[in-house]
C-alpha atoms as a PDB file:
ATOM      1  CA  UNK A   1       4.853 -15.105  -8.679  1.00  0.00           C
ATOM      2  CA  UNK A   2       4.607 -17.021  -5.493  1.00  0.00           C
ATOM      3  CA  UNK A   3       2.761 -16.240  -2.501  1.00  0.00           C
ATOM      4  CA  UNK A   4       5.550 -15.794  -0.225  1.00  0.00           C
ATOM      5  CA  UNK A   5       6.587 -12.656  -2.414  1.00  0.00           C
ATOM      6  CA  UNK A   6       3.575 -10.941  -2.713  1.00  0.00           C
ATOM      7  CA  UNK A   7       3.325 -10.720   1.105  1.00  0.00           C
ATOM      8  CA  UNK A   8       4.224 -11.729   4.501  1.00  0.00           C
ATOM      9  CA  UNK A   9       1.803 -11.875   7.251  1.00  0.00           C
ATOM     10  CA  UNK A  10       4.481 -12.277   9.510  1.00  0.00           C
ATOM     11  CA  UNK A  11       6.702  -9.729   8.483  1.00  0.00           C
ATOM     12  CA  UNK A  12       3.629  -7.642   9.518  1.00  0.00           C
ATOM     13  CA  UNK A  13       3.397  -8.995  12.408  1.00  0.00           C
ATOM     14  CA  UNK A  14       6.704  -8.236  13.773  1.00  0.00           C
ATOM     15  CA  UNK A  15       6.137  -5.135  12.587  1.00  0.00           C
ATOM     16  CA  UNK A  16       3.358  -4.040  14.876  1.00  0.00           C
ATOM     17  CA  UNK A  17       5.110  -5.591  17.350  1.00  0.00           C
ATOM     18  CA  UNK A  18       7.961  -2.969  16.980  1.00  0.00           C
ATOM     19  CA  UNK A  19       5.543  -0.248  16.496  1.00  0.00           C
ATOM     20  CA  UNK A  20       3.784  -1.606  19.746  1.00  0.00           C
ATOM     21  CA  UNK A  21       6.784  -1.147  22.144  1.00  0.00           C
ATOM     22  CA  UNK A  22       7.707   2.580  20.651  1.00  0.00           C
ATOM     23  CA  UNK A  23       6.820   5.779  22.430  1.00  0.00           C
ATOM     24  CA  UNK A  24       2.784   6.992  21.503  1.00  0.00           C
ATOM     25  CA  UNK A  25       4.334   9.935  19.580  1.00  0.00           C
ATOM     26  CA  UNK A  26       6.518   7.756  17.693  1.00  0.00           C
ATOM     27  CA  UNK A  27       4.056   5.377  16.178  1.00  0.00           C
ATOM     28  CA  UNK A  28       2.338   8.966  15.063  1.00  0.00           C
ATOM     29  CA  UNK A  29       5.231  10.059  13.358  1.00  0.00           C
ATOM     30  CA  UNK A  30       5.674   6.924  11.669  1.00  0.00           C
ATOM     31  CA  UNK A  31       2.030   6.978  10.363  1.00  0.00           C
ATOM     32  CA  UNK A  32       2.624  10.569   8.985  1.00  0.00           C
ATOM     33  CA  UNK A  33       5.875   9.741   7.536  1.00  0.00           C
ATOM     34  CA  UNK A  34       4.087   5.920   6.223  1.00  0.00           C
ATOM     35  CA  UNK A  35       0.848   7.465   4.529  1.00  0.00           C
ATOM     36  CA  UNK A  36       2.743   9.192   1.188  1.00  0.00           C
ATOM     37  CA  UNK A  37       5.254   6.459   1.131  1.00  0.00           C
ATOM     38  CA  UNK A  38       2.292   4.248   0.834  1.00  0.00           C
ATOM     39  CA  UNK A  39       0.096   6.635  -1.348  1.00  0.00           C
ATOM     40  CA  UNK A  40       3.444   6.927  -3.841  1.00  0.00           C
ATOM     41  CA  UNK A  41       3.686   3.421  -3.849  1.00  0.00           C
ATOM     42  CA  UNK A  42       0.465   3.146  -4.889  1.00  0.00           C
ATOM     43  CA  UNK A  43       0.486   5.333  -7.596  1.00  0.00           C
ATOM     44  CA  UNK A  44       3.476   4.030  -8.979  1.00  0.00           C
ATOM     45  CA  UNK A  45       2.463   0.637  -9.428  1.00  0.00           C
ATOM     46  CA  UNK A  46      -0.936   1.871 -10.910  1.00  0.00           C
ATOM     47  CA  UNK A  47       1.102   3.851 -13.444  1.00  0.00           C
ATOM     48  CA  UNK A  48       2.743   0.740 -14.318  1.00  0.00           C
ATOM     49  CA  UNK A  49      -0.410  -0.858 -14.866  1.00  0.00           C
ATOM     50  CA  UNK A  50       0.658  -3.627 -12.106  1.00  0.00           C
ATOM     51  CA  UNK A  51      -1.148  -4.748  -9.227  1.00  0.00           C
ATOM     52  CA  UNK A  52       0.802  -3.735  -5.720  1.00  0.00           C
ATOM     53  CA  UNK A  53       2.270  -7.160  -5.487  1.00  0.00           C
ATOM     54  CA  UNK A  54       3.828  -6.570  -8.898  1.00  0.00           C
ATOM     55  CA  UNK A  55       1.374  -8.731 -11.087  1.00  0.00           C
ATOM     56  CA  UNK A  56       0.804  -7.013 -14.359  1.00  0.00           C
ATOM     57  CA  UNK A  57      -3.101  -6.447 -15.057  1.00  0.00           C
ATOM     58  CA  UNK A  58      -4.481  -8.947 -17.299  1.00  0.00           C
ATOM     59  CA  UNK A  59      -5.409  -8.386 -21.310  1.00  0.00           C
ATOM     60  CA  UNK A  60      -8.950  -6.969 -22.041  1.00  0.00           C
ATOM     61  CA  UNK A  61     -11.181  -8.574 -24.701  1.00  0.00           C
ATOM     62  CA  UNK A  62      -8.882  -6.331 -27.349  1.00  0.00           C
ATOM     63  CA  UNK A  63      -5.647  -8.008 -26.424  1.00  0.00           C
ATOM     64  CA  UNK A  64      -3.943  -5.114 -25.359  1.00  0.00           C
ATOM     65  CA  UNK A  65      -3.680  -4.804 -21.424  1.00  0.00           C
ATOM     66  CA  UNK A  66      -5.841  -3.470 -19.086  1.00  0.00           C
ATOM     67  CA  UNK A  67      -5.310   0.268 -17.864  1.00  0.00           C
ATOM     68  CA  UNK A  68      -7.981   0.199 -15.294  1.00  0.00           C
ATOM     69  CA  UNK A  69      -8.211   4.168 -16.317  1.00  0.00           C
ATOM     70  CA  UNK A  70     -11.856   5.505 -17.659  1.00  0.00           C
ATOM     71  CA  UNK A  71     -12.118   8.484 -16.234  1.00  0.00           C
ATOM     72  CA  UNK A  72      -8.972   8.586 -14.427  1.00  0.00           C
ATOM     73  CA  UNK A  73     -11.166   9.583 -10.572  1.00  0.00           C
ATOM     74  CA  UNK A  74      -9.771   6.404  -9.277  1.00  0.00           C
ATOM     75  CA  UNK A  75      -6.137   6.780 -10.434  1.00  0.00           C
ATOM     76  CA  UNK A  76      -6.277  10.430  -8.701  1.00  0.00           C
ATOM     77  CA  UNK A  77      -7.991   9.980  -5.863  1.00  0.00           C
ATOM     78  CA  UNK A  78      -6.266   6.789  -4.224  1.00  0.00           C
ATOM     79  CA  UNK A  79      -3.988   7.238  -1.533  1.00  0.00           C
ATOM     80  CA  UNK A  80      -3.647   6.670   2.175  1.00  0.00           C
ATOM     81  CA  UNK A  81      -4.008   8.896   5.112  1.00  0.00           C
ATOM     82  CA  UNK A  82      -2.537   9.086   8.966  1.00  0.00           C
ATOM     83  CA  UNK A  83      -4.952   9.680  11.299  1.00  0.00           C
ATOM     84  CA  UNK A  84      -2.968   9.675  15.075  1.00  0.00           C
ATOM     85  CA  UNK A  85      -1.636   6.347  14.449  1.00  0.00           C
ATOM     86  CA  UNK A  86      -3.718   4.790  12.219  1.00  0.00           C
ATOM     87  CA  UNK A  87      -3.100   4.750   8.635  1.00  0.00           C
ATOM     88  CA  UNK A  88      -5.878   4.467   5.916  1.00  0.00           C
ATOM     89  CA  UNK A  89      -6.674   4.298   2.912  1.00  0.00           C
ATOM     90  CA  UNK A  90      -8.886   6.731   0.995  1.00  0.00           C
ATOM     91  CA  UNK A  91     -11.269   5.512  -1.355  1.00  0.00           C
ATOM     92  CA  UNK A  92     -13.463   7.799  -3.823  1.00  0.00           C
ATOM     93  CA  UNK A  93     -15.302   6.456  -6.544  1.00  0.00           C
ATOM     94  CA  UNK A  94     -17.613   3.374  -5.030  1.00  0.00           C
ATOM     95  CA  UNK A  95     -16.357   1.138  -7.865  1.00  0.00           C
ATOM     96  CA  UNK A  96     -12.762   1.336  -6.419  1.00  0.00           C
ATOM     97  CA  UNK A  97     -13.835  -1.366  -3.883  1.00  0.00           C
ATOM     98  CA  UNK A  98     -14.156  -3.608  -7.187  1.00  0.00           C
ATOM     99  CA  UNK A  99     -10.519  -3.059  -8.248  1.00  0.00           C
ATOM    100  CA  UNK A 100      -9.124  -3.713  -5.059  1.00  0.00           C
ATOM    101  CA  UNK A 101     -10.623  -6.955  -5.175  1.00  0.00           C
ATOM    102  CA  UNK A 102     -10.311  -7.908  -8.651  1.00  0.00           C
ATOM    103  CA  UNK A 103      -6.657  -6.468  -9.498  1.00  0.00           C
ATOM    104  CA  UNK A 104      -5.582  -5.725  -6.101  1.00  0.00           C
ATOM    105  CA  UNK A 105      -4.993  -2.049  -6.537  1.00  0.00           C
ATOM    106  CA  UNK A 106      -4.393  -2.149  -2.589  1.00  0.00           C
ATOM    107  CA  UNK A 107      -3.293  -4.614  -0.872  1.00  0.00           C
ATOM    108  CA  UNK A 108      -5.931  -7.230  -0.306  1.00  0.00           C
ATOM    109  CA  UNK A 109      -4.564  -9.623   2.009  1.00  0.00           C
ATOM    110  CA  UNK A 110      -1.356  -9.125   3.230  1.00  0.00           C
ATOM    111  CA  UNK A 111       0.592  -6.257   3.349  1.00  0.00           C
ATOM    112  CA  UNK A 112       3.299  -6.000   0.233  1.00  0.00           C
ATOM    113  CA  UNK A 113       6.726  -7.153   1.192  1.00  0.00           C
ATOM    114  CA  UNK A 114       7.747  -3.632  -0.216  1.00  0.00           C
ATOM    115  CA  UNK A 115       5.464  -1.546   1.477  1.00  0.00           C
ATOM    116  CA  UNK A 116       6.892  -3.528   5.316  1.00  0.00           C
ATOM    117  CA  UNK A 117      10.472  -2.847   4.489  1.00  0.00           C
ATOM    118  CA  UNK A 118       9.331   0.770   3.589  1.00  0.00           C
ATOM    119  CA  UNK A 119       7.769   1.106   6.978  1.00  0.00           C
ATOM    120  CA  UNK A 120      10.689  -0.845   8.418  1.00  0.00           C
ATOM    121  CA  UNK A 121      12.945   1.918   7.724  1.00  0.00           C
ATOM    122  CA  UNK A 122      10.826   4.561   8.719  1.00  0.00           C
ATOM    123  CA  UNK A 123      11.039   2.758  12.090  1.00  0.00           C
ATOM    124  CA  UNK A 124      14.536   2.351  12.070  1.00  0.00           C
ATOM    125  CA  UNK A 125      15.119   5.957  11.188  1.00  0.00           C
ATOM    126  CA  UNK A 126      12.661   7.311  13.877  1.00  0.00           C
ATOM    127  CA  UNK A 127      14.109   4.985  16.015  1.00  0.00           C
ATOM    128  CA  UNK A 128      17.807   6.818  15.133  1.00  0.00           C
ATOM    129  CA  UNK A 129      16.362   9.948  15.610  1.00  0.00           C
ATOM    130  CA  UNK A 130      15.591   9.153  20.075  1.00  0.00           C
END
Protein backbone atom coordinates (compact mmCIF):
# COMPACT_ATOMS: atom_id res chain seq x y z
CA UNK A 1 0.00 0.00 0.00
CA UNK A 2 1.35 3.36 -0.87
CA UNK A 3 1.95 6.20 1.27
CA UNK A 4 -0.46 8.50 -0.15
CA UNK A 5 -3.28 6.02 1.12
CA UNK A 6 -2.33 5.45 4.42
CA UNK A 7 -2.51 9.21 5.12
CA UNK A 8 -2.62 12.72 4.10
CA UNK A 9 -0.94 15.39 5.97
CA UNK A 10 -2.69 17.76 4.02
CA UNK A 11 -6.00 16.54 4.16
CA UNK A 12 -5.33 17.25 7.89
CA UNK A 13 -4.37 20.26 7.38
CA UNK A 14 -7.33 21.64 5.73
CA UNK A 15 -9.03 20.11 8.20
CA UNK A 16 -7.95 22.18 11.15
CA UNK A 17 -8.24 24.86 9.06
CA UNK A 18 -12.08 24.30 8.87
CA UNK A 19 -12.24 23.46 12.44
CA UNK A 20 -10.21 26.78 13.04
CA UNK A 21 -12.80 29.20 11.49
CA UNK A 22 -15.99 27.35 13.32
CA UNK A 23 -17.69 28.75 16.38
CA UNK A 24 -15.62 27.58 19.98
CA UNK A 25 -18.68 25.40 20.78
CA UNK A 26 -18.61 23.82 17.52
CA UNK A 27 -15.11 22.50 17.43
CA UNK A 28 -16.34 20.95 21.06
CA UNK A 29 -19.08 19.23 19.63
CA UNK A 30 -17.10 17.90 16.94
CA UNK A 31 -14.48 16.48 19.41
CA UNK A 32 -17.34 14.75 21.40
CA UNK A 33 -19.00 13.50 18.39
CA UNK A 34 -14.98 12.54 16.82
CA UNK A 35 -13.67 10.60 20.02
CA UNK A 36 -16.05 7.15 19.58
CA UNK A 37 -15.92 7.46 15.89
CA UNK A 38 -12.24 7.31 16.38
CA UNK A 39 -12.24 4.82 19.39
CA UNK A 40 -14.69 2.42 17.00
CA UNK A 41 -12.41 2.79 14.36
CA UNK A 42 -9.87 1.69 16.33
CA UNK A 43 -11.27 -1.24 17.59
CA UNK A 44 -12.41 -2.38 14.44
CA UNK A 45 -9.29 -2.50 12.71
CA UNK A 46 -7.65 -4.20 15.82
CA UNK A 47 -10.36 -6.87 15.54
CA UNK A 48 -9.30 -7.36 12.11
CA UNK A 49 -5.91 -7.83 13.14
CA UNK A 50 -4.87 -4.76 10.71
CA UNK A 51 -2.96 -1.83 11.47
CA UNK A 52 -5.24 1.60 11.15
CA UNK A 53 -3.90 2.25 7.73
CA UNK A 54 -5.24 -1.16 6.72
CA UNK A 55 -1.86 -3.18 6.70
CA UNK A 56 -2.48 -6.63 8.00
CA UNK A 57 -0.07 -7.50 11.07
CA UNK A 58 2.79 -9.51 10.06
CA UNK A 59 3.27 -13.58 10.72
CA UNK A 60 4.83 -14.57 14.13
CA UNK A 61 7.69 -17.11 14.31
CA UNK A 62 4.62 -19.91 14.02
CA UNK A 63 3.45 -18.71 10.65
CA UNK A 64 0.15 -17.91 11.60
CA UNK A 65 -0.46 -14.02 12.02
CA UNK A 66 0.01 -11.91 14.70
CA UNK A 67 -3.05 -11.08 17.09
CA UNK A 68 -1.24 -8.60 19.16
CA UNK A 69 -3.80 -10.04 22.03
CA UNK A 70 -2.07 -11.63 25.40
CA UNK A 71 -4.05 -10.54 27.82
CA UNK A 72 -6.45 -8.66 25.86
CA UNK A 73 -5.80 -5.00 28.48
CA UNK A 74 -4.63 -3.33 25.38
CA UNK A 75 -7.42 -4.41 22.98
CA UNK A 76 -9.97 -3.08 25.83
CA UNK A 77 -8.59 -0.27 26.99
CA UNK A 78 -7.67 1.75 23.69
CA UNK A 79 -9.74 4.45 22.66
CA UNK A 80 -9.79 8.21 22.38
CA UNK A 81 -11.25 10.88 24.49
CA UNK A 82 -12.63 14.73 23.97
CA UNK A 83 -11.45 16.91 26.31
CA UNK A 84 -13.06 20.73 25.28
CA UNK A 85 -11.65 20.50 21.94
CA UNK A 86 -8.95 18.39 22.08
CA UNK A 87 -9.18 14.85 21.27
CA UNK A 88 -6.85 12.09 22.76
CA UNK A 89 -6.01 9.10 22.91
CA UNK A 90 -6.04 6.87 25.99
CA UNK A 91 -3.36 4.59 26.57
CA UNK A 92 -3.27 1.83 29.49
CA UNK A 93 -0.88 -0.79 29.57
CA UNK A 94 2.84 0.97 29.16
CA UNK A 95 3.67 -1.57 26.43
CA UNK A 96 0.89 -0.04 24.18
CA UNK A 97 3.42 2.73 23.28
CA UNK A 98 5.39 -0.32 21.60
CA UNK A 99 2.48 -1.32 19.33
CA UNK A 100 1.77 1.96 18.20
CA UNK A 101 5.12 2.14 16.95
CA UNK A 102 5.75 -1.20 15.73
CA UNK A 103 2.18 -2.08 14.09
CA UNK A 104 0.72 1.24 14.19
CA UNK A 105 -2.26 0.44 16.33
CA UNK A 106 -2.82 4.39 16.22
CA UNK A 107 -1.97 6.39 13.88
CA UNK A 108 1.71 7.15 13.94
CA UNK A 109 2.29 9.75 11.52
CA UNK A 110 -0.41 11.01 9.74
CA UNK A 111 -3.81 10.88 10.40
CA UNK A 112 -5.75 7.84 8.38
CA UNK A 113 -7.43 9.02 5.26
CA UNK A 114 -10.55 7.28 6.89
CA UNK A 115 -10.48 8.67 10.12
CA UNK A 116 -10.31 12.74 8.10
CA UNK A 117 -13.29 11.95 5.98
CA UNK A 118 -14.96 10.64 9.25
CA UNK A 119 -14.27 13.92 10.91
CA UNK A 120 -15.06 15.65 7.63
CA UNK A 121 -18.56 14.73 7.92
CA UNK A 122 -18.96 15.37 11.37
CA UNK A 123 -18.03 18.92 10.28
CA UNK A 124 -20.23 19.05 7.54
CA UNK A 125 -23.12 17.81 9.58
CA UNK A 126 -22.46 20.26 12.53
CA UNK A 127 -21.98 22.68 10.08
CA UNK A 128 -25.85 21.72 8.69
CA UNK A 129 -27.04 21.82 11.96
CA UNK A 130 -26.17 26.32 12.37
Amino acid sequence: MSAGLKGNVGDLRKLTQRLNKLPMTMVHSVAQRSAPVLSGETKSAFASKRSVYGDAYPDGKDGEQLTLVDSGLTRDTISFSATGTRIRAVLAPKYTKYLIGKYNILPNGPMPVTWVNEMQQIVESEKAGL
